[in-house]
C-alpha atoms as a PDB file:
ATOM      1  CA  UNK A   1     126.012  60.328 103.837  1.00  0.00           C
ATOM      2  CA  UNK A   2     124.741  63.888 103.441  1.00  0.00           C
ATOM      3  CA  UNK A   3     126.594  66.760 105.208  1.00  0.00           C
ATOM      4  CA  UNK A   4     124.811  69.529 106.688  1.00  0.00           C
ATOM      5  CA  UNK A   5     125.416  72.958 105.342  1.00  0.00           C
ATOM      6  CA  UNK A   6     126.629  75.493 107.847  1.00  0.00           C
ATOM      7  CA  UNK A   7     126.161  79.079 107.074  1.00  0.00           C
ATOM      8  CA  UNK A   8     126.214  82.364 109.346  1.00  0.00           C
ATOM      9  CA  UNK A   9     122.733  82.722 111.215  1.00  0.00           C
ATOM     10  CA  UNK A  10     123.309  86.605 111.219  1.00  0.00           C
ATOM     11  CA  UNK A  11     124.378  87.121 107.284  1.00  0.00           C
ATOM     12  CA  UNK A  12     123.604  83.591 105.434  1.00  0.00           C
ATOM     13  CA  UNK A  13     127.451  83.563 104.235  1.00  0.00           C
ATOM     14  CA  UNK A  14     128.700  80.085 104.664  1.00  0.00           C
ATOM     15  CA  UNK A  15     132.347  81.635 104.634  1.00  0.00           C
ATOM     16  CA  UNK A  16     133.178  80.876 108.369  1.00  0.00           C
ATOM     17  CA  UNK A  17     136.675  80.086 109.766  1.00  0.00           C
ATOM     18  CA  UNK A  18     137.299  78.332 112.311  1.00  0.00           C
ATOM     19  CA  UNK A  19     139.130  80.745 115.033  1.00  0.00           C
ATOM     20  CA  UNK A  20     140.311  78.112 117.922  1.00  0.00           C
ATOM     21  CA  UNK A  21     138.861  74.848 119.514  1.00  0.00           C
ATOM     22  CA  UNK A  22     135.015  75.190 118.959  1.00  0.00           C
ATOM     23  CA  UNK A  23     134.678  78.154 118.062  1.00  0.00           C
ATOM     24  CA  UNK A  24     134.114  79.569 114.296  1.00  0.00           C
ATOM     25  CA  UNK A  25     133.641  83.266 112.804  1.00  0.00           C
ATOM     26  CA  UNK A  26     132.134  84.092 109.442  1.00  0.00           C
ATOM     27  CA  UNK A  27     134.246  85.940 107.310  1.00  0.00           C
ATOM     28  CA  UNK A  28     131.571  88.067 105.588  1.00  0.00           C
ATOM     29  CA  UNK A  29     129.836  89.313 109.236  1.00  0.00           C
ATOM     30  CA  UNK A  30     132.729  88.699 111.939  1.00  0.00           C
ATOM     31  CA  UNK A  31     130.312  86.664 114.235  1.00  0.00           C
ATOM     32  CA  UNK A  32     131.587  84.444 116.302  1.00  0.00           C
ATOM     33  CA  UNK A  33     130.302  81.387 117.360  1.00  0.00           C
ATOM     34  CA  UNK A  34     130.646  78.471 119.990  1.00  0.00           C
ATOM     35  CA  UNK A  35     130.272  74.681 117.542  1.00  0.00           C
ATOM     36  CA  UNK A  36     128.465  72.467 120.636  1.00  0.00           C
ATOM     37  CA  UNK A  37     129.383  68.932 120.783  1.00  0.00           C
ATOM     38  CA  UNK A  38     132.587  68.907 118.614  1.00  0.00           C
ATOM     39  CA  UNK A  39     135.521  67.560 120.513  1.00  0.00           C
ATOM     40  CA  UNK A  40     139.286  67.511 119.472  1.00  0.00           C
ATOM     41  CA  UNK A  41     140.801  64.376 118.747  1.00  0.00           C
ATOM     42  CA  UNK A  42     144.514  64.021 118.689  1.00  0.00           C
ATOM     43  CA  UNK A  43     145.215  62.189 114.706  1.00  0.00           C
ATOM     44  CA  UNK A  44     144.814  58.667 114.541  1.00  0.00           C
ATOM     45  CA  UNK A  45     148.023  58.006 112.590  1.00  0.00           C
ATOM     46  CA  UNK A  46     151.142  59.615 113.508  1.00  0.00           C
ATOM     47  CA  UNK A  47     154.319  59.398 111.076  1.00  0.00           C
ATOM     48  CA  UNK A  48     156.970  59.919 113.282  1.00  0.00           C
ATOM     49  CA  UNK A  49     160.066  62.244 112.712  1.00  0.00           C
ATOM     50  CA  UNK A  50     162.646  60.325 111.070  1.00  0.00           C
ATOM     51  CA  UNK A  51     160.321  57.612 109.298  1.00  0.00           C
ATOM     52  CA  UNK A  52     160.606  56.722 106.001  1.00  0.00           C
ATOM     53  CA  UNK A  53     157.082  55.061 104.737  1.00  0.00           C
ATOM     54  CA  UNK A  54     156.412  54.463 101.130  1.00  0.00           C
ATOM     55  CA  UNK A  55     152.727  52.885 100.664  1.00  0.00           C
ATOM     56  CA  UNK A  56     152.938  51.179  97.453  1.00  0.00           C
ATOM     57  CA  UNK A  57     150.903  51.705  93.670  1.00  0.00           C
ATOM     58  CA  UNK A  58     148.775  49.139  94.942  1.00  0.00           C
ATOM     59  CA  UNK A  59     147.528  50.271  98.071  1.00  0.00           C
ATOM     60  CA  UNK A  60     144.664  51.283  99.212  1.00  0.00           C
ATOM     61  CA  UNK A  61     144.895  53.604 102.810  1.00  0.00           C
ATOM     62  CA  UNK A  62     141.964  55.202 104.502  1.00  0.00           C
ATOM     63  CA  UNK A  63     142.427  57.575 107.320  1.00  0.00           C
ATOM     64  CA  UNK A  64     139.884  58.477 109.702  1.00  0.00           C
ATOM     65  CA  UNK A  65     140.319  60.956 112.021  1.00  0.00           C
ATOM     66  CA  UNK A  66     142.981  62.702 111.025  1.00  0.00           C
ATOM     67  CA  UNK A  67     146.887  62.052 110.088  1.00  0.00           C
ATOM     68  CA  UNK A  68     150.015  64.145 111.413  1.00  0.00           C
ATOM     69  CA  UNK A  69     153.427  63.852 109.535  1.00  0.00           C
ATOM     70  CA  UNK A  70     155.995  65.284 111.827  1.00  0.00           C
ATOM     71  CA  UNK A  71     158.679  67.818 110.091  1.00  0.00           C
ATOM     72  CA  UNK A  72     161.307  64.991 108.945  1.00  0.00           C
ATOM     73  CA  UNK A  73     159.921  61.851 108.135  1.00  0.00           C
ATOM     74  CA  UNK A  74     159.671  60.978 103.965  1.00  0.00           C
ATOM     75  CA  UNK A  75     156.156  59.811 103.598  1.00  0.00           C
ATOM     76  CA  UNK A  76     155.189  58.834  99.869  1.00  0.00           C
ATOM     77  CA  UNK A  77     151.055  57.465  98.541  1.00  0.00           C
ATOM     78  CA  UNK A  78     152.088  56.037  95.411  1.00  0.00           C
ATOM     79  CA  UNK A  79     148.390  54.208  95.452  1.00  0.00           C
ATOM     80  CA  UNK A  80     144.677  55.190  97.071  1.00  0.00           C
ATOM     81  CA  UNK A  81     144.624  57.278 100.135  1.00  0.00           C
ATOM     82  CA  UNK A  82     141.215  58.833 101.428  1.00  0.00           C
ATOM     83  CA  UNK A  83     141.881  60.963 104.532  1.00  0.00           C
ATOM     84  CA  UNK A  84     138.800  61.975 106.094  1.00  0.00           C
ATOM     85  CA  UNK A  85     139.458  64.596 107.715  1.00  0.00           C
ATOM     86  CA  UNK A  86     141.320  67.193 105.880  1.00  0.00           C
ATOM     87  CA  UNK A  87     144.106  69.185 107.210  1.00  0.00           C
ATOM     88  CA  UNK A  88     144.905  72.555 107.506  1.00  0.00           C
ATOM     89  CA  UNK A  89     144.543  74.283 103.749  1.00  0.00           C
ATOM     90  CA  UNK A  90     147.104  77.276 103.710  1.00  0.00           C
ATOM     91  CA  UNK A  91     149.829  74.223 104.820  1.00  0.00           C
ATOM     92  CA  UNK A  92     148.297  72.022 101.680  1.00  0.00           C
ATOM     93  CA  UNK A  93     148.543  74.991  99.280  1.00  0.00           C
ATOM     94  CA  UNK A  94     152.892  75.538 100.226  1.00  0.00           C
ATOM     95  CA  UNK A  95     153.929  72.342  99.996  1.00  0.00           C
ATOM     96  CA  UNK A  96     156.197  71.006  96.771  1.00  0.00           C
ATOM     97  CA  UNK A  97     153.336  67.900  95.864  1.00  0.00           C
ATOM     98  CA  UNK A  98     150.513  70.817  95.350  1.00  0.00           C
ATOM     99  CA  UNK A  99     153.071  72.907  93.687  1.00  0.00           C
ATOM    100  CA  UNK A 100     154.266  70.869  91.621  1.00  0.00           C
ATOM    101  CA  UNK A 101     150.894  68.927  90.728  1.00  0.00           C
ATOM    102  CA  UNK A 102     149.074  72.814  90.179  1.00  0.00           C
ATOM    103  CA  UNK A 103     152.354  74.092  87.713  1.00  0.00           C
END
């Protein structure tokens, strides 16, 4: 499948941030615009506070649509896991597994 590329219509920068629910700004310009036909889903899998899930060396997850791990529960992909829709990057960048993987 072949992904469209999205750049600013003002500028040509495709540096553009996405401000709230459909709407996106490019970094480079500072216009802002509406994204038509996107809608918000709520994540398909959520890992409940508390939970303690271990998917094993030998699996092999896909996500679609999005996964939310709330603050508490011990989640650890030993095996494959494709998550197709990827979550928010500042959040990735702090947490111990990137930190410790990027050391």
């Amino acid at each position: 499948m072949d992904l469209e590329k999205i750049e600013c219509t003002q500028c040509g920068s495709n540096e553009l941030n996405e401000l709230e629910e459909n709407k996106i700004k490019c970094s480079y310009c500072g216009t802002v615009f509406m994204v038509k036909g996107v809608q918000t889903e709520q994540p398909k899998v959520i890992i409940g506070k508390g939970a303690n899930v271990v998917f094993g060396k030998s699996s092999n997850v896909t996500i679609k649509g999005g996964v939310k791990i709330e603050s508490g529960a011990n989640v650890e992909f030993l095996g494959k896991l494709e998550v197709i829709e990827k979550g928010d990057e500042e959040k990735i960048k702090n947490s111990a597994l990137y930190k410790s993987k990027n050391s």
